[in-house]
Protein backbone atom coordinates (compact mmCIF):
# COMPACT_ATOMS: atom_id res chain seq x y z
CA UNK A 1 100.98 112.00 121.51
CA UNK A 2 97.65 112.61 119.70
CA UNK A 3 95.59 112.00 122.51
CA UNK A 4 97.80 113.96 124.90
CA UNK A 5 95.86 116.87 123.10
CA UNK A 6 92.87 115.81 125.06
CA UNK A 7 94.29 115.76 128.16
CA UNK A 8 92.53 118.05 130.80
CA UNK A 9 89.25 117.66 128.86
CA UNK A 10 86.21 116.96 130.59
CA UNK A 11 83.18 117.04 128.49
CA UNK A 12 83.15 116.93 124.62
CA UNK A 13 79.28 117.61 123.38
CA UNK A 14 78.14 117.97 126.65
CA UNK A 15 79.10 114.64 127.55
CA UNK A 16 81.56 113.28 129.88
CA UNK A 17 84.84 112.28 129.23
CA UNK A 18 86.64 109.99 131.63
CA UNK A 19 90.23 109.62 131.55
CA UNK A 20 91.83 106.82 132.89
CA UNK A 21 94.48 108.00 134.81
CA UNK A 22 91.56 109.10 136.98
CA UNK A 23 91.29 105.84 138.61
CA UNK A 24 93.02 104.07 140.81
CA UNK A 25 92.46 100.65 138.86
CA UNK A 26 90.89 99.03 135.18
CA UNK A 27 87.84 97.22 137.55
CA UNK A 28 86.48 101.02 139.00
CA UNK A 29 87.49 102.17 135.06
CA UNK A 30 85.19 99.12 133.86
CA UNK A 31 82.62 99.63 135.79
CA UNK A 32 81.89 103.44 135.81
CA UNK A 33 82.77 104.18 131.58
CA UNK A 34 80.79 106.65 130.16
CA UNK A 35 80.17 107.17 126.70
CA UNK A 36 83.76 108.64 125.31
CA UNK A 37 86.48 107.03 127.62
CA UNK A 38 89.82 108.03 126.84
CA UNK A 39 92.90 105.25 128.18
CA UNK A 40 96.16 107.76 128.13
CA UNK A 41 98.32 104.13 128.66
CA UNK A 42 96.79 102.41 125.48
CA UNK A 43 97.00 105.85 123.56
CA UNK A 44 92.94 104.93 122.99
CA UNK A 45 89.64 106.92 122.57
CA UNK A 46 86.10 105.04 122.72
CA UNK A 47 83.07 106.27 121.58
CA UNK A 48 79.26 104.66 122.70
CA UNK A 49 77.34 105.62 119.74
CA UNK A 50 73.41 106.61 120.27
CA UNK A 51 71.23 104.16 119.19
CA UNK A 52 68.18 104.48 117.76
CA UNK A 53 66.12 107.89 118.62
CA UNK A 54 66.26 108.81 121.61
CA UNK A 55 62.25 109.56 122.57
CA UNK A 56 62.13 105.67 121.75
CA UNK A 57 65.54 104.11 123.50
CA UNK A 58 66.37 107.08 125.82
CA UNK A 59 69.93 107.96 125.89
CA UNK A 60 72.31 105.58 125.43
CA UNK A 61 75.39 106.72 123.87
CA UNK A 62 76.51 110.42 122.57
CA UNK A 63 76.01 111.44 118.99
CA UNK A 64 77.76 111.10 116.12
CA UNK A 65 79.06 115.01 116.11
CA UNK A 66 81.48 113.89 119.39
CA UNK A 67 83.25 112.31 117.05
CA UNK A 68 84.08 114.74 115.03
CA UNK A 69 84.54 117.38 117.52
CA UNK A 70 86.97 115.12 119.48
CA UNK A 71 88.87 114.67 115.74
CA UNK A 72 88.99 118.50 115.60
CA UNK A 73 90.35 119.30 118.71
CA UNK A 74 92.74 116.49 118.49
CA UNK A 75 94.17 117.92 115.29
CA UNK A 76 93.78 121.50 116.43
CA UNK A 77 96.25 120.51 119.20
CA UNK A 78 98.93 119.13 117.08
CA UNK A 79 98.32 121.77 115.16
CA UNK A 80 99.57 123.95 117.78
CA UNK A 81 102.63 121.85 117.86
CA UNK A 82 103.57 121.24 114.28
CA UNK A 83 101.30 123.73 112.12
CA UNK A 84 101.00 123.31 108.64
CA UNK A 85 98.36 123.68 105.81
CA UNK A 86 96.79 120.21 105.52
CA UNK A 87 96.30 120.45 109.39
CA UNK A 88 94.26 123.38 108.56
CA UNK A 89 91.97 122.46 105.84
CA UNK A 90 91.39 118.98 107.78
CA UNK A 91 90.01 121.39 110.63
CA UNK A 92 88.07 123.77 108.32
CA UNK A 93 86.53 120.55 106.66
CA UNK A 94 85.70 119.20 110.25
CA UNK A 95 84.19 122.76 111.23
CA UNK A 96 82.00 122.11 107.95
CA UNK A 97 80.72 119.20 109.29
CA UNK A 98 80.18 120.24 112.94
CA UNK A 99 77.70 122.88 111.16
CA UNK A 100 75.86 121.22 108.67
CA UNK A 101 75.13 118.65 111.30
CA UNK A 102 73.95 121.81 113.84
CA UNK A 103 71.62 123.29 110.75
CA UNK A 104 69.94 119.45 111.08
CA UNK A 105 69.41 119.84 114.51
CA UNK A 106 68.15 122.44 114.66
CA UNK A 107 66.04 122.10 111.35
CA UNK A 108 64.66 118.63 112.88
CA UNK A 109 64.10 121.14 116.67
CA UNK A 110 61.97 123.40 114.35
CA UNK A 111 59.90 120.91 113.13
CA UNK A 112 59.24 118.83 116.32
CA UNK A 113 60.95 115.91 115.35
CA UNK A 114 64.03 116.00 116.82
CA UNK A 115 64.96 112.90 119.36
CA UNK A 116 62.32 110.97 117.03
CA UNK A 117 63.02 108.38 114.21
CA UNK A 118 60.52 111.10 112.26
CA UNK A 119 61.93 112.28 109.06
């Protein structure tokens, strides 16, 4: 049921999504996964992680923030379904984190060294 939130969604961080219902069998699903893949079936979300900086490996995965926007939107759907309090401090506590990691981004942006293993 949780990831039935997701259904419909095509990009989380400006990155793709694929579900799988989208294809016709698990061999086209194999070979054409991006880096969040969501299996509706399996009730499963996967997640290619960056690594290393970018400038050095290129892009290879989606970052860390996907994550937790994909966490926020999954619990700001059952939200919608069953609210309660705990549902919304989880989300306000998620929304915490989406910004501080923004303010790093765009602190590293200001200072040239974003993409970079640079401190």
């Amino acid at each position: 049921m949780a990831l039935n939130t997701l259904l419909g969604t095509e990009q989380i961080t400006g990155f793709k999504v694929n579900h799988m219902e989208d294809f016709v069998d698990k061999e086209t699903w194999e070979k054409i996964k991006t880096y969040i893949n969501i299996n509706h079936a399996d009730n499963t979300i996967s997640f290619k992680i960056q690594d290393g900086a970018i400038a050095v490996y290129g892009e290879n995965g989606c970052q860390v923030d996907a994550l937790i926007v994909a966490a926020h939107a999954i619990i700001d759907g059952l939200n919608k379904l069953f609210p309660c309090n705990e549902n919304e401090i989880a989300m306000l506590g998620l929304e915490i984190a989406e910004m501080a990691l923004m303010s790093r981004k765009q602190d590293r942006e200001r200072r040239g060294v974003e993409g970079t293993p640079q401190v």
